[in-house]
C-alpha atoms as a PDB file:
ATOM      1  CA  UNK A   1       0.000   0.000   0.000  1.00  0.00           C
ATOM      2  CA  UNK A   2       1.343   3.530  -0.984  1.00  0.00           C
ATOM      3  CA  UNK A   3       0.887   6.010   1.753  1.00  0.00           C
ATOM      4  CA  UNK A   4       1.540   8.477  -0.252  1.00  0.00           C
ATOM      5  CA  UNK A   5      -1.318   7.883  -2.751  1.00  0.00           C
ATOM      6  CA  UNK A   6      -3.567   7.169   0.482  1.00  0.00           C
ATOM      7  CA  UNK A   7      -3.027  10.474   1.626  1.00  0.00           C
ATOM      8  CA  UNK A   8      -3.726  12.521  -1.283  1.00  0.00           C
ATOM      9  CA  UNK A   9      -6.931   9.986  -1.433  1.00  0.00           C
ATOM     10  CA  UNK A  10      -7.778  10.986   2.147  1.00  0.00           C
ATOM     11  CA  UNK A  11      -7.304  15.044   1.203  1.00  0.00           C
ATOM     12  CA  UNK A  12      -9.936  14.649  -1.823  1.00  0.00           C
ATOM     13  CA  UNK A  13     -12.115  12.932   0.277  1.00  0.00           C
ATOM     14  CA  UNK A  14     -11.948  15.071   3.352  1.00  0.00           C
ATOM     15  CA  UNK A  15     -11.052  18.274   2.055  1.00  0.00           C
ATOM     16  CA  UNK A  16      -8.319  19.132   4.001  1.00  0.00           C
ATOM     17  CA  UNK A  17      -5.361  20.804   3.088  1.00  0.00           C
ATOM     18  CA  UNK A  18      -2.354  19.341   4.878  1.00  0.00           C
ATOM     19  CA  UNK A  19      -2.482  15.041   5.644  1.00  0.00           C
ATOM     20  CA  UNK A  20       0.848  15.326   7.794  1.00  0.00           C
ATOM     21  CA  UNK A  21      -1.280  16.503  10.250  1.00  0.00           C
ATOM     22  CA  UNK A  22      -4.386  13.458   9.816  1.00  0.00           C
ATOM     23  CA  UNK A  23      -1.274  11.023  10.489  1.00  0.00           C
ATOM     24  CA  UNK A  24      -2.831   9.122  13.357  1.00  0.00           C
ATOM     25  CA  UNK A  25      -5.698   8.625  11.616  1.00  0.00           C
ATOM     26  CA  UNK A  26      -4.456   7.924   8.440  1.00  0.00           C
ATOM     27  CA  UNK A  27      -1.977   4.984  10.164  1.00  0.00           C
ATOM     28  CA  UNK A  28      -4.812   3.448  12.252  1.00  0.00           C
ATOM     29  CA  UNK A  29      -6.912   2.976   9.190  1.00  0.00           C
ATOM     30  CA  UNK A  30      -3.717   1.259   7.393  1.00  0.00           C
ATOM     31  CA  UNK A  31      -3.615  -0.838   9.973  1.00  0.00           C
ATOM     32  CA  UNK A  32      -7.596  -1.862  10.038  1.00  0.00           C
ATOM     33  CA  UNK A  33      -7.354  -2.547   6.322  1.00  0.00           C
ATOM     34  CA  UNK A  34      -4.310  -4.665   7.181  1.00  0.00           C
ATOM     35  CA  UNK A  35      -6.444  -6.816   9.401  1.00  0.00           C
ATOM     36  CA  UNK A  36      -9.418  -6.789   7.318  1.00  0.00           C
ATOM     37  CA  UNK A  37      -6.925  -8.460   4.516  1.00  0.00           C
ATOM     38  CA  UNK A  38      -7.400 -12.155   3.462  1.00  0.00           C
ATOM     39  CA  UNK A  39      -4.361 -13.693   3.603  1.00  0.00           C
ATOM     40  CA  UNK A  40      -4.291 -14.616  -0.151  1.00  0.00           C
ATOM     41  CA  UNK A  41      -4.607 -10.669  -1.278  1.00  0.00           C
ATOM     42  CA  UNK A  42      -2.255  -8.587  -2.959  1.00  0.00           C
ATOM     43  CA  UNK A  43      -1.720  -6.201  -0.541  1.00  0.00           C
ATOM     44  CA  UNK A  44      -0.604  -3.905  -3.323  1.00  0.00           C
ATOM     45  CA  UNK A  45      -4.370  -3.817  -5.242  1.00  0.00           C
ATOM     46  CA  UNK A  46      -4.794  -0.132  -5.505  1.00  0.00           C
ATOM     47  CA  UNK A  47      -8.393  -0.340  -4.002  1.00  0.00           C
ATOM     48  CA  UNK A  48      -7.302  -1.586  -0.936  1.00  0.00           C
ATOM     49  CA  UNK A  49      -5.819   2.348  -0.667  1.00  0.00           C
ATOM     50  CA  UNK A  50      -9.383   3.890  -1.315  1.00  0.00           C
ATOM     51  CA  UNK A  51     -10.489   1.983   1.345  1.00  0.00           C
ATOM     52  CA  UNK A  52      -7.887   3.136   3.774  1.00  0.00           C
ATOM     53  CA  UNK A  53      -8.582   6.387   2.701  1.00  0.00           C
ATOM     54  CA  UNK A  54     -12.046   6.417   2.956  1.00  0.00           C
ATOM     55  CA  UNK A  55     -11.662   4.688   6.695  1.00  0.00           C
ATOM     56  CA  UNK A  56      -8.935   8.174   7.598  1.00  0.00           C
ATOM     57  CA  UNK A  57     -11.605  10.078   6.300  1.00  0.00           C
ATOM     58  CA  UNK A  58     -14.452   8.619   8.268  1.00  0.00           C
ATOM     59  CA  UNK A  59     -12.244   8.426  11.683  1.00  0.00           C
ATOM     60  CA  UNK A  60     -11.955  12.400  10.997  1.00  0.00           C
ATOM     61  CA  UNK A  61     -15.818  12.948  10.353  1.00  0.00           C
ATOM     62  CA  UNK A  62     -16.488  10.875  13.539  1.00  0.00           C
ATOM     63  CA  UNK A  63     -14.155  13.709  15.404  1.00  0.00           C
ATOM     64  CA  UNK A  64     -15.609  16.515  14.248  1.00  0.00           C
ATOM     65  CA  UNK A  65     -19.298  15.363  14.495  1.00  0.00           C
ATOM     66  CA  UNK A  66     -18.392  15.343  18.218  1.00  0.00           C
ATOM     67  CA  UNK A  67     -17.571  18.881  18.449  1.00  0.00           C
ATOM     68  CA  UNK A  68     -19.721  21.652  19.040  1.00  0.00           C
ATOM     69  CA  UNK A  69     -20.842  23.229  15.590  1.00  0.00           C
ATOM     70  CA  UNK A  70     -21.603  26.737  17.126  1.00  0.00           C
ATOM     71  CA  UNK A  71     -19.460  30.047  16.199  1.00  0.00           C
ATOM     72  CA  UNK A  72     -19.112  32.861  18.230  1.00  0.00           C
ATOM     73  CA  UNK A  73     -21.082  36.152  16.939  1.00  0.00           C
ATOM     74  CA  UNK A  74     -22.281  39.610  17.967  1.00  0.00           C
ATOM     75  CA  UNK A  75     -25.147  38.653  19.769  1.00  0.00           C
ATOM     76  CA  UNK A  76     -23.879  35.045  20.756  1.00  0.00           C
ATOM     77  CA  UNK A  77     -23.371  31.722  19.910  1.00  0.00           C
ATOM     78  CA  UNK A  78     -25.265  30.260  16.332  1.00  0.00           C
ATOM     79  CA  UNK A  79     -25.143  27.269  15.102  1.00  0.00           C
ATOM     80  CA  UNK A  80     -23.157  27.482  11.470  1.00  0.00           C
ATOM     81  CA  UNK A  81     -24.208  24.408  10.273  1.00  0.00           C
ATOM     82  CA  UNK A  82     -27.636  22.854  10.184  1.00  0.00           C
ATOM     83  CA  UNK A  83     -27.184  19.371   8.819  1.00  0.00           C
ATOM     84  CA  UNK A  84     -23.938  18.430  10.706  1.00  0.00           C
ATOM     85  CA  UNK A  85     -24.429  14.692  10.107  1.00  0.00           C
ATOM     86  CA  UNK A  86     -24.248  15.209   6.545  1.00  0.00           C
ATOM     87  CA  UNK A  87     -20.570  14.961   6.143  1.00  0.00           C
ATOM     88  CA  UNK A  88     -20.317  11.734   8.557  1.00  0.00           C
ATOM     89  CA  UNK A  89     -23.495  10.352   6.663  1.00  0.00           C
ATOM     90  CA  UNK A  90     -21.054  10.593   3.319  1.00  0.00           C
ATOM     91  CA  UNK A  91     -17.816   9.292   4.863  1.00  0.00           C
ATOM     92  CA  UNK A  92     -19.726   6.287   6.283  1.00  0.00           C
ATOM     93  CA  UNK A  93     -21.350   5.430   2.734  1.00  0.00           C
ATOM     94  CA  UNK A  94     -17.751   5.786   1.053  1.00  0.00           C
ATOM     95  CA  UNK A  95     -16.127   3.327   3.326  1.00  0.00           C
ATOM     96  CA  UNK A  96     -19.641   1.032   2.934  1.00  0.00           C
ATOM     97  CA  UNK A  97     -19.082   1.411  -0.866  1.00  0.00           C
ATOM     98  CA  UNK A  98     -15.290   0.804  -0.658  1.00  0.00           C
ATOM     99  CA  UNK A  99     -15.740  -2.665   1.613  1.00  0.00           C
ATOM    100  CA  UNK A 100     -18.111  -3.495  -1.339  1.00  0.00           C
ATOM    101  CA  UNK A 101     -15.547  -3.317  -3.917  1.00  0.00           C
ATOM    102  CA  UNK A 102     -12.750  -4.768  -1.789  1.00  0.00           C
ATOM    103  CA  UNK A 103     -14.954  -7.553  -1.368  1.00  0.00           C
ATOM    104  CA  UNK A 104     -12.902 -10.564  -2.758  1.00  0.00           C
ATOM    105  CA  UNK A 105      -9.324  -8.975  -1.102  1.00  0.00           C
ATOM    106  CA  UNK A 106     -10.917  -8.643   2.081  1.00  0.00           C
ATOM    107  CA  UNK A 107     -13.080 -10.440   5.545  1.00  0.00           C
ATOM    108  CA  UNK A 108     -15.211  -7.984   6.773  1.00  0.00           C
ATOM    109  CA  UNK A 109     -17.847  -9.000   9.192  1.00  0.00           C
ATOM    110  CA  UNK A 110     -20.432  -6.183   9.002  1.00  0.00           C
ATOM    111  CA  UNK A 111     -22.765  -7.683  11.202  1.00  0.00           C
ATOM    112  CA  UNK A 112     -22.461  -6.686  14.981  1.00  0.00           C
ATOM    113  CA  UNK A 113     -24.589  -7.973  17.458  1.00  0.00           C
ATOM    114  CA  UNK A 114     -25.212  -6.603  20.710  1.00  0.00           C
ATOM    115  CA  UNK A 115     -27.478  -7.176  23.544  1.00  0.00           C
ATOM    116  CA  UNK A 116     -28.856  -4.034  26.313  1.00  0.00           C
ATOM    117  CA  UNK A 117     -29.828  -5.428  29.726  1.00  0.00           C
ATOM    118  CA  UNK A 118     -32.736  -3.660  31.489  1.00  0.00           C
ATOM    119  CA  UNK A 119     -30.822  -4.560  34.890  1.00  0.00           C
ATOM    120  CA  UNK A 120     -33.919  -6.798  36.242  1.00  0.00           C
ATOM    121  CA  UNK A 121     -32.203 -10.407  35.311  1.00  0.00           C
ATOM    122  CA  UNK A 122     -29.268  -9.525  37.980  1.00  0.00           C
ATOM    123  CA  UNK A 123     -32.263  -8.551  40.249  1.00  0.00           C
ATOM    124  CA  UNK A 124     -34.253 -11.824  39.450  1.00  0.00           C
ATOM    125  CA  UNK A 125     -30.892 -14.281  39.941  1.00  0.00           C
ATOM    126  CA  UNK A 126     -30.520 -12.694  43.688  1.00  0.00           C
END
């Protein structure tokens, strides 16, 4: 995988300006697509850096979703953005679309499941 070519992939898709500073990101996503990798894939298939890419990208959106989207004016704080899910919504579907066309190079398990306890079956067992 070219890191190079990953992080001009993860600029276009995120819009930043400088990926030096997305390092982190950029490096933990090389390493999920790393796991992700069957071990009969040519780790060199250039889709396999989309997908890292598109994971950077997503990792970023996930950051600044959790931030406050407010700016400071005259009279107070507005909100400067009224659909701030929109860019998260987009990085999610590009890594969704990416996993779909690294299909054969990669196992990804998609599928999570996960159970909530109401508490009363620790109550019940007492």
């Amino acid at each position: 995988m070219n890191i190079e070519t990953v992080k001009s992939l993860f600029l276009l898709f995120s819009g930043e300006s400088d990926a030096n500073t997305y390092m982190p990101m950029i490096e933990l996503a090389q390493t999920e697509v790393f796991k992700m990798l069957r071990s009969d894939a040519d780790k060199s298939d250039l889709r396999l850096e989309f997908l890292c890419a598109a994971i950077a990208n997503l990792h970023l959106q996930q950051c600044n979703a959790a931030h406050d989207r407010t700016s400071s004016t005259f009279v107070g704080r507005m909100n400067t953005n009224t659909d701030t899910g929109a860019p998260l919504k987009y990085a999610s579907k590009l890594v969704s679309e990416y996993i779909n066309i690294c299909s054969d190079l990669i196992n990804c398990s998609t599928f999570v499941f996960a159970g909530f306890s109401d508490g009363r079956e620790e109550l019940s067992n007492a």
